[in-house]
Protein backbone atom coordinates (compact mmCIF):
# COMPACT_ATOMS: atom_id res chain seq x y z
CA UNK A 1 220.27 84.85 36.05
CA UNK A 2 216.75 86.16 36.27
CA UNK A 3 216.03 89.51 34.58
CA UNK A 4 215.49 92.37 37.66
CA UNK A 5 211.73 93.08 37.87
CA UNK A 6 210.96 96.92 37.10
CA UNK A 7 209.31 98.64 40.08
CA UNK A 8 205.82 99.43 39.66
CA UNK A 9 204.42 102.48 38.60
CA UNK A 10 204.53 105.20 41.49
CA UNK A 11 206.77 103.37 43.49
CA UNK A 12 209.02 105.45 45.79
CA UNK A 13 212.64 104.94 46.67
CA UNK A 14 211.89 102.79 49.61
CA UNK A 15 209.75 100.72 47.96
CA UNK A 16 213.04 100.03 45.29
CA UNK A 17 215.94 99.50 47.93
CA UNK A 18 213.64 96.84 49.84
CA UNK A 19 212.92 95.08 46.44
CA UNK A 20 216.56 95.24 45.88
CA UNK A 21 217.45 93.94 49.53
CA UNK A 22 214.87 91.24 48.86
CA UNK A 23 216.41 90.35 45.24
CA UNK A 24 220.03 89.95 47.45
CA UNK A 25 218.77 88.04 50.44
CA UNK A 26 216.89 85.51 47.63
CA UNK A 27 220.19 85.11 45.44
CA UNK A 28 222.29 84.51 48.26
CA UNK A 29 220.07 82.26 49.47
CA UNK A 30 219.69 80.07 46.84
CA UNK A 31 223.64 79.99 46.71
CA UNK A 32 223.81 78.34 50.06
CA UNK A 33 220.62 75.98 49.35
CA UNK A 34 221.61 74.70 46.12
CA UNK A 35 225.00 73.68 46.71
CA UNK A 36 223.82 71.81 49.79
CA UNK A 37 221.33 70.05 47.30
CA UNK A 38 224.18 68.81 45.49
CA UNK A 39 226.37 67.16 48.10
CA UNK A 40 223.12 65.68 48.78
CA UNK A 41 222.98 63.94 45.26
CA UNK A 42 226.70 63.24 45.53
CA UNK A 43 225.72 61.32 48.87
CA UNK A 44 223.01 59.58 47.01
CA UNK A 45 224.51 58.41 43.66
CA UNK A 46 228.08 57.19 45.47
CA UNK A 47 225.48 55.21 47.73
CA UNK A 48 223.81 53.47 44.78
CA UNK A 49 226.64 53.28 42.68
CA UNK A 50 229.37 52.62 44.90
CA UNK A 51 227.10 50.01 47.05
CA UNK A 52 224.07 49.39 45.25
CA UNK A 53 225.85 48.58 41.67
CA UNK A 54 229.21 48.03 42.14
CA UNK A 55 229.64 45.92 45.81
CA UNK A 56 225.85 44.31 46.05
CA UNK A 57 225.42 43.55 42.05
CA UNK A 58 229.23 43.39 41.18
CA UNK A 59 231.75 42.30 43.89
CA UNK A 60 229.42 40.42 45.74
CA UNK A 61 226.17 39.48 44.45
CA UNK A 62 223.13 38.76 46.33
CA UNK A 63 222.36 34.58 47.48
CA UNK A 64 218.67 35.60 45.43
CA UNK A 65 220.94 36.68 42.02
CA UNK A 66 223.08 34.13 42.36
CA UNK A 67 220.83 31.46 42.64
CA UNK A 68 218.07 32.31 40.56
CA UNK A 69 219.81 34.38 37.83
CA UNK A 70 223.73 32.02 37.84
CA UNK A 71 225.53 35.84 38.85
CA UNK A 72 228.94 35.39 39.44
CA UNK A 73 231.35 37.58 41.46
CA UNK A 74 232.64 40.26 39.13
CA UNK A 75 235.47 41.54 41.96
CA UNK A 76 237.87 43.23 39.44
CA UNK A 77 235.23 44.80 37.90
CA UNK A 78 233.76 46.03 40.62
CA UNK A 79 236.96 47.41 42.60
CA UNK A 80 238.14 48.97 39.19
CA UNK A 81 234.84 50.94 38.69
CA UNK A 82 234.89 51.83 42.44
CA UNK A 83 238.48 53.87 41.80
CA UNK A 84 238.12 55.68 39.24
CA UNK A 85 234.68 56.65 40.51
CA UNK A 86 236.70 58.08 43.74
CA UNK A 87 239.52 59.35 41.54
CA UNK A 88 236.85 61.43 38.99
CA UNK A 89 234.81 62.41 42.49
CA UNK A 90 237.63 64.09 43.83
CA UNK A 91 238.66 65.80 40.44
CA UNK A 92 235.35 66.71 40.83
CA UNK A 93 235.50 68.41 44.13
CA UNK A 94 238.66 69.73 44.27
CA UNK A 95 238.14 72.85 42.42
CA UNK A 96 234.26 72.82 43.44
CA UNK A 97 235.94 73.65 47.41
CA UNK A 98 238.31 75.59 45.66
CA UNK A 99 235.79 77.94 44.08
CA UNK A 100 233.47 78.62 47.32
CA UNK A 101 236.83 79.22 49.25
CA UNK A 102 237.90 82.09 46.96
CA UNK A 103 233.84 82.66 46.71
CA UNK A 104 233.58 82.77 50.18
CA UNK A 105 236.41 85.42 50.71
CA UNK A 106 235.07 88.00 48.61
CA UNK A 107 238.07 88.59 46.41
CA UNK A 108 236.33 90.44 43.70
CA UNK A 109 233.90 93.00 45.21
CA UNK A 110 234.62 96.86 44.43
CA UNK A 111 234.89 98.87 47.84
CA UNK A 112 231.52 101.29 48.37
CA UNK A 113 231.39 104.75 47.95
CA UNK A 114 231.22 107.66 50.21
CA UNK A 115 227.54 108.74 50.02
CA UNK A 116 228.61 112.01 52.04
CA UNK A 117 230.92 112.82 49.28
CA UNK A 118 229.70 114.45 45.66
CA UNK A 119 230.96 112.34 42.61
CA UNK A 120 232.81 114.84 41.38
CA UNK A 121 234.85 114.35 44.37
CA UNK A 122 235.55 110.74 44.77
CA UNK A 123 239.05 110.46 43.87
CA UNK A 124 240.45 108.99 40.45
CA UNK A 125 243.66 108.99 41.27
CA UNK A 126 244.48 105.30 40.60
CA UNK A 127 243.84 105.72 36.81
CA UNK A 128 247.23 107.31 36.89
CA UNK A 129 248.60 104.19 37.02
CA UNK A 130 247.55 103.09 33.38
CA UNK A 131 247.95 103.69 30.00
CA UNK A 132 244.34 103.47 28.35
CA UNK A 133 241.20 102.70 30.32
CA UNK A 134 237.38 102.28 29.56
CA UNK A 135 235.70 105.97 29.99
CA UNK A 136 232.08 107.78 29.22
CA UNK A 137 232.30 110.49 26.27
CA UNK A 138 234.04 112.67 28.86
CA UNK A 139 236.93 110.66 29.40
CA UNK A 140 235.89 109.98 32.96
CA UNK A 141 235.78 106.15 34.22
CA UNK A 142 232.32 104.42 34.36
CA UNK A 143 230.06 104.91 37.60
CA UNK A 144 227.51 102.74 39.28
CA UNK A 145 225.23 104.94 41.44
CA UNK A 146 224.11 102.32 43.31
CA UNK A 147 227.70 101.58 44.90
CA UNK A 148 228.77 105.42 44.48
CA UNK A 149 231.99 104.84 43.30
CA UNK A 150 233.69 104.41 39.78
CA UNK A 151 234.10 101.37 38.36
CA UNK A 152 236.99 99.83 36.51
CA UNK A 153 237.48 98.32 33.46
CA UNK A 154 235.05 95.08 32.81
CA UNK A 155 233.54 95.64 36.44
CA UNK A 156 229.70 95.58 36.61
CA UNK A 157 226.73 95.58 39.42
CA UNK A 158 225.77 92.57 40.65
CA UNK A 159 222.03 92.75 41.77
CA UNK A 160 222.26 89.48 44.03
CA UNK A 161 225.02 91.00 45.58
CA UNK A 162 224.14 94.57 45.63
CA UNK A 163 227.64 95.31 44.99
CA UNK A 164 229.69 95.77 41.57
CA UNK A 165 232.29 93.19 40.98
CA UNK A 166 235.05 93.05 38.93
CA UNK A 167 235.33 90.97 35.55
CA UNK A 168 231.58 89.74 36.71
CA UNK A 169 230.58 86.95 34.66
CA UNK A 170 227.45 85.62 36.03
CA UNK A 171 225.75 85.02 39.67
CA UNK A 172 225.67 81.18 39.67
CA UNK A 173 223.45 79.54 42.44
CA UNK A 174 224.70 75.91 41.95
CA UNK A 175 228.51 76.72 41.68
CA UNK A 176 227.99 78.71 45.29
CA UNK A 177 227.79 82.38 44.09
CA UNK A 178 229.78 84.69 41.92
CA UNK A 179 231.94 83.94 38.97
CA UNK A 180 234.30 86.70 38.03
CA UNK A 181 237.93 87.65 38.05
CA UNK A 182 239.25 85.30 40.81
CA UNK A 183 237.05 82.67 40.35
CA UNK A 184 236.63 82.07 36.66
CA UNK A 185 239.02 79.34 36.38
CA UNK A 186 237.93 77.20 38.97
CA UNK A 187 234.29 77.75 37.65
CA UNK A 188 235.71 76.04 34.08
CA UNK A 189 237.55 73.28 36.00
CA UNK A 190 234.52 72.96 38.23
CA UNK A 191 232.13 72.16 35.03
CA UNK A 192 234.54 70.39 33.29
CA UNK A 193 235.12 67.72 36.07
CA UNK A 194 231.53 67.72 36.52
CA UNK A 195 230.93 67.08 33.21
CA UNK A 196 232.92 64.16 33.01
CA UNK A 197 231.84 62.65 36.57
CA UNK A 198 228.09 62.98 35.78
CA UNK A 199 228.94 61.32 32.47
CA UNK A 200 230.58 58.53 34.13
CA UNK A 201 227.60 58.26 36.51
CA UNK A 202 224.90 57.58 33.90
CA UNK A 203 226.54 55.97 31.21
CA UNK A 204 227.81 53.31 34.29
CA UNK A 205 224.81 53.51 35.39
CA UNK A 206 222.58 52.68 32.00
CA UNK A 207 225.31 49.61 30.77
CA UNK A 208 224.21 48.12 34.49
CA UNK A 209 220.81 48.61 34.31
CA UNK A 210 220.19 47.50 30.90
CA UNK A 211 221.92 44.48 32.19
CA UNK A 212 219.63 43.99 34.81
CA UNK A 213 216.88 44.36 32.91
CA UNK A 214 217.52 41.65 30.76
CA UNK A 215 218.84 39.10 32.83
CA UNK A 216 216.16 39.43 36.17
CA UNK A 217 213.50 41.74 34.83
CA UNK A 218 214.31 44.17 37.55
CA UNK A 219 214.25 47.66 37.51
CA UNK A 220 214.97 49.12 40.65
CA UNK A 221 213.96 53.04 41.10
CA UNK A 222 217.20 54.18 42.95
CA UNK A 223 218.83 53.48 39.71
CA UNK A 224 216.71 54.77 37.24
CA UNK A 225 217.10 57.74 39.55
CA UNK A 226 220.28 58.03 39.44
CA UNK A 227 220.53 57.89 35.89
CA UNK A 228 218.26 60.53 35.42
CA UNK A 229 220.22 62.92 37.84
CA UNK A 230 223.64 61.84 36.13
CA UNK A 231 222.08 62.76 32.11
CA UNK A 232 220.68 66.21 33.40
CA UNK A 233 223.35 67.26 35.34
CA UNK A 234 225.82 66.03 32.41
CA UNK A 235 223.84 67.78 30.09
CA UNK A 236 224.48 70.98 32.08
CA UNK A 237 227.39 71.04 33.03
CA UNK A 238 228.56 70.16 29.62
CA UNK A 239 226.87 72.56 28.16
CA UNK A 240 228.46 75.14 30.66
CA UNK A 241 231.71 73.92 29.88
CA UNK A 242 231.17 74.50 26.43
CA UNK A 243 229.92 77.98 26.91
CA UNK A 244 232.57 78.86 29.25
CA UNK A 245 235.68 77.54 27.77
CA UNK A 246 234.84 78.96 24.18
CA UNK A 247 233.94 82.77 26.10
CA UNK A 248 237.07 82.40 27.64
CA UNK A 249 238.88 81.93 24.50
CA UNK A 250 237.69 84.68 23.33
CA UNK A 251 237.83 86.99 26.31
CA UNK A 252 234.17 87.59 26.69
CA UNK A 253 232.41 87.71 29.83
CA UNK A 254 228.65 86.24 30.01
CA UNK A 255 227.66 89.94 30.81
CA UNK A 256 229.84 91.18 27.66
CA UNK A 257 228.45 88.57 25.51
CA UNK A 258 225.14 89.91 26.74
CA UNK A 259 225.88 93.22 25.87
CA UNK A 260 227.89 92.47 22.42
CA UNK A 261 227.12 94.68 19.39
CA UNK A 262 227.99 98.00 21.82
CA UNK A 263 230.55 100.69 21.08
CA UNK A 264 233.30 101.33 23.97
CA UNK A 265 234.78 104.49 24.57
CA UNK A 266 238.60 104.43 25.54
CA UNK A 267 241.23 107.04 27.01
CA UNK A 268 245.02 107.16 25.85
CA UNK A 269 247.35 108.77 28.04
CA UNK A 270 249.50 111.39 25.53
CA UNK A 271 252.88 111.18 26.49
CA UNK A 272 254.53 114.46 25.12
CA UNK A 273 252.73 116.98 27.46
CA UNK A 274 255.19 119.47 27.47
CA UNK A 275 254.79 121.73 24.52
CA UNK A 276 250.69 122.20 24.84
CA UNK A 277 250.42 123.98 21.83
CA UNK A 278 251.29 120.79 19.85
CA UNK A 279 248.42 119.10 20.86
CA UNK A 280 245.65 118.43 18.98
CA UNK A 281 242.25 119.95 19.94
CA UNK A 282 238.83 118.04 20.10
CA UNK A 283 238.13 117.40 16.49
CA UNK A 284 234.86 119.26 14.43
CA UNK A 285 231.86 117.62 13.57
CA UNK A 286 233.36 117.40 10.08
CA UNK A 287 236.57 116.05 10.66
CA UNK A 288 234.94 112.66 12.15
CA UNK A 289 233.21 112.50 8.99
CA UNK A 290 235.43 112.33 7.27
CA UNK A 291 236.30 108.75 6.46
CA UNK A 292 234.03 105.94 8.12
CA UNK A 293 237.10 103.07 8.29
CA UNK A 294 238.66 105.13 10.94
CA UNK A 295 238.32 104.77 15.04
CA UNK A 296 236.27 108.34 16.23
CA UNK A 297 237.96 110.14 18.17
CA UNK A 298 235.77 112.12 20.69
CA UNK A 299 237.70 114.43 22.85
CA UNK A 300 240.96 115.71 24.35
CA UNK A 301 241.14 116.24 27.97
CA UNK A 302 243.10 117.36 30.43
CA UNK A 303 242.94 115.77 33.69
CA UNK A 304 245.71 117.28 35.77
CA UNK A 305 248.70 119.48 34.76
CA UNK A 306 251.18 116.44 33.48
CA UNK A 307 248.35 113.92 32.06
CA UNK A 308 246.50 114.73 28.73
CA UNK A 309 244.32 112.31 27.48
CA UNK A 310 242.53 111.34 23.91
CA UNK A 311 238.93 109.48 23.73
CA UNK A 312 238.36 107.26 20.76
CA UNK A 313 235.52 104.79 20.40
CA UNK A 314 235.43 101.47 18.71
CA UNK A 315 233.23 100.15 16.51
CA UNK A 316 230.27 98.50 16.87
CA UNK A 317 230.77 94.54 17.53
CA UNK A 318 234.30 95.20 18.48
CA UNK A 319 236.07 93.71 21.54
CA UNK A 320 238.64 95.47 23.24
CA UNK A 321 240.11 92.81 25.14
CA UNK A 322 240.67 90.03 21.76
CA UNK A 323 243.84 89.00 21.62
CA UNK A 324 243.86 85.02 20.20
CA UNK A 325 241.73 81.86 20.65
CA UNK A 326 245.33 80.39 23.08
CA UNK A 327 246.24 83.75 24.73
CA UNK A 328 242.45 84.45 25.60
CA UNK A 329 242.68 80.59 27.42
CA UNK A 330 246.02 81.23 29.30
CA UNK A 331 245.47 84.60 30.26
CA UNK A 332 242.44 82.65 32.17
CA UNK A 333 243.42 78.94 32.83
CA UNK A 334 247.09 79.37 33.43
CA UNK A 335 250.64 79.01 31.04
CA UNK A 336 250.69 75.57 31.07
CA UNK A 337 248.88 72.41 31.10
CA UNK A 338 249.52 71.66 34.86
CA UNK A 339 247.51 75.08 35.92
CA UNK A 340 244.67 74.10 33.63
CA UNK A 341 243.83 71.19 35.77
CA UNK A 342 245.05 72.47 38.51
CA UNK A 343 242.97 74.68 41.12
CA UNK A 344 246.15 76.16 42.78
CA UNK A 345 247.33 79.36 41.48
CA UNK A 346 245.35 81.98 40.10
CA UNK A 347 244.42 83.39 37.07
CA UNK A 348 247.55 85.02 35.18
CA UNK A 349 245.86 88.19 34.02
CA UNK A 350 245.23 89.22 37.95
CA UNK A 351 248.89 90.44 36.96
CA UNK A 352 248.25 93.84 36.34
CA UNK A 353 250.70 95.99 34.01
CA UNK A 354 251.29 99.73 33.31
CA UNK A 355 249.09 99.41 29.54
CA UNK A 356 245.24 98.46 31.87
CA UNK A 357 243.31 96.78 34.01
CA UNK A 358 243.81 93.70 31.36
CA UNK A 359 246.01 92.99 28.51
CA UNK A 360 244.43 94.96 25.63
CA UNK A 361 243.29 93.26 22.24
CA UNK A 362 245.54 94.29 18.74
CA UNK A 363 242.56 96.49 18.43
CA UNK A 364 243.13 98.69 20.45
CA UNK A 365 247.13 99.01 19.85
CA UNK A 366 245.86 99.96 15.76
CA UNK A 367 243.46 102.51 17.54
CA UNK A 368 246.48 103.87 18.87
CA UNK A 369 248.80 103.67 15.81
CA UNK A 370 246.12 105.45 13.96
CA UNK A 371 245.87 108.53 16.31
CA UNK A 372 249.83 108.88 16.13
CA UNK A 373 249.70 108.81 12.15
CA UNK A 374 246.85 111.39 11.99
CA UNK A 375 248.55 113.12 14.82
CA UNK A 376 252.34 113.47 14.07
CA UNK A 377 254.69 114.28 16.87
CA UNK A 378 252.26 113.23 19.46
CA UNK A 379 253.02 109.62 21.24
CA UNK A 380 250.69 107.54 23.19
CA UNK A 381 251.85 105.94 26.09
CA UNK A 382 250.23 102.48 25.19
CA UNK A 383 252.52 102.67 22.54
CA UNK A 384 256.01 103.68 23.78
């Protein structure tokens, strides 16, 4: 993703929303162009490999090769490479069709805001539905005041969209547009297949060639070309794999890893809101100082008459959402092996409980269990 370009000195909020419009139009432009780009190399390397290399220099060789150059029908060969070309193709595009369908519908995309309305009046009512969320110092959910409306947990803007999206990893041009909540695991089996059908391609590709070379001298261009699409794209869609498959391990975003090293403030729901003299009140400046191995704790608010809520922050380089190297994979990629490779169901953590938006790290739970021993006879919900 490019970086957004700063508006120039003096310029006025018109001058902003049409470089913003022009940002959108661009990105989603380049999302339609580039995949077509693709299927265009797809048509051109199956042409040379398929026909080129394996029927007109394998299965059935040219009267010039085999006259000149003693080539002898390598049928077998040929047919053999031709399958599992097809079969790694279609692993290939499988969850590639997959991902623009769920792309395409728009899955992801936080509803706008009432501009008419004052943000003090939007309604937070479906907070009510969770244990512990992601809130500013005063307890209230995150806002984007470009979309006018809060935002929940692990939702940011996206600028090519103009919209915020939830669980937004990245705005990626060649896979067909945004990768985020629904559309994460198809993204990894996207690159993964691609990675090992561009690796096919070239390393086919070079033993062939090299062949060529030295037995007729020849070194035809549509192969060298396609050799030098299959090694970049391999090397880029491996590296993506790479980068994608160890971030969802461990339950990072591309935007959180962007923005690792933060601190992030979280709410707990108090359970036992009867007796309201029992609760504690916002703590002094001198109580948080009082030992640094201990999670802050901010504030105590209420937000109607039968919800109380604490704030505590982490620390810095903590991650909320850390759970283990396997459960950060499933939660992602599916319970078993079948749903890894599989672009059927979705993603198991769209499975929303009572405790957040997304299963919460340890971390967080010993957050918790630390306000209830500093705190006793008050219970956290998270925790009961």
């Amino acid at each position: 993703m490019t970086p957004p370009v700063a508006p120039a000195a003096g310029a006025t909020k018109a001058d902003v929303r049409d470089q913003s419009a022009l940002e959108q139009r661009l990105g989603q432009s380049t999302s339609v162009i580039m995949p077509l780009l693709e299927l265009g190399a797809i048509g051109y390397v199956t042409w040379v490999l398929v026909y080129q290399t394996c029927i007109r220099y394998l299965i059935d060789p040219s009267a010039e090769f085999r006259q000149d150059f003693n080539f002898q029908p390598r049928r077998a060969t040929g047919i053999a490479l031709i399958v599992v070309y097809a079969v790694l193709l279609l692993l290939f595009l499988l969850p590639w069709l997959r991902l623009l369908q769920v792309i395409w519908s728009k899955p992801d995309l936080v509803p706008l805001g009432d501009t008419s309305m004052e943000k003090k009046e939007i309604t937070t009512s479906w907070l009510g539905q969770y244990d512990a969320y992601i809130c500013d110092y005063e307890g209230m959910p995150l806002w984007c005041d470009k979309c006018h409306n809060w935002k929940p947990d692990r939702t940011h803007h996206c600028k090519e969209l103009g919209r915020c999206v939830r669980k937004m990893d990245h705005y990626c041009p060649w896979a067909g547009g945004i990768i985020a909540e629904t559309t994460h695991k198809f993204f990894m089996q996207f690159v993964f297949f691609g990675a090992l059908y561009t690796a096919y391609v070239w390393i086919l590709t070079a033993i062939f060639l090299g062949e060529r070379i030295s037995r007729t001298g020849s070194r035809p261009g549509t192969w060298i070309g396609v050799l030098v699409v299959g090694v970049l794209f391999c090397i880029f869609t491996f590296t993506m794999s790479c980068m994608t498959g160890w971030n969802l391990c461990i339950n990072y975003t591309s935007v959180e890893g962007i923005q690792r090293g933060g601190v992030q403030n979280i709410a707990f729901r108090i359970t036992n809101t009867s007796d309201r003299s029992s609760l504690p009140s916002t703590p002094s400046a001198k109580d948080k100082a009082q030992s640094h191995e201990d999670w802050p704790v901010l504030t105590t608010i209420l937000r109607s008459p039968d919800r109380t809520y604490v704030v505590m922050q982490t620390k810095p380089n903590e991650h909320p959402w850390y759970t283990s190297l396997m459960m950060g994979w499933k939660d992602v990629m599916g319970k078993n092996v079948v749903d890894w490779f599989t672009p059927i169901k979705h993603s198991p953590y769209k499975q929303r409980n009572h405790r957040g938006e997304f299963e919460w790290g340890e971390l967080v739970y010993d957050m918790a269990r630390q306000y209830e021993r500093q705190n006793p006879g008050v219970k956290l919900a998270i925790l009961n």
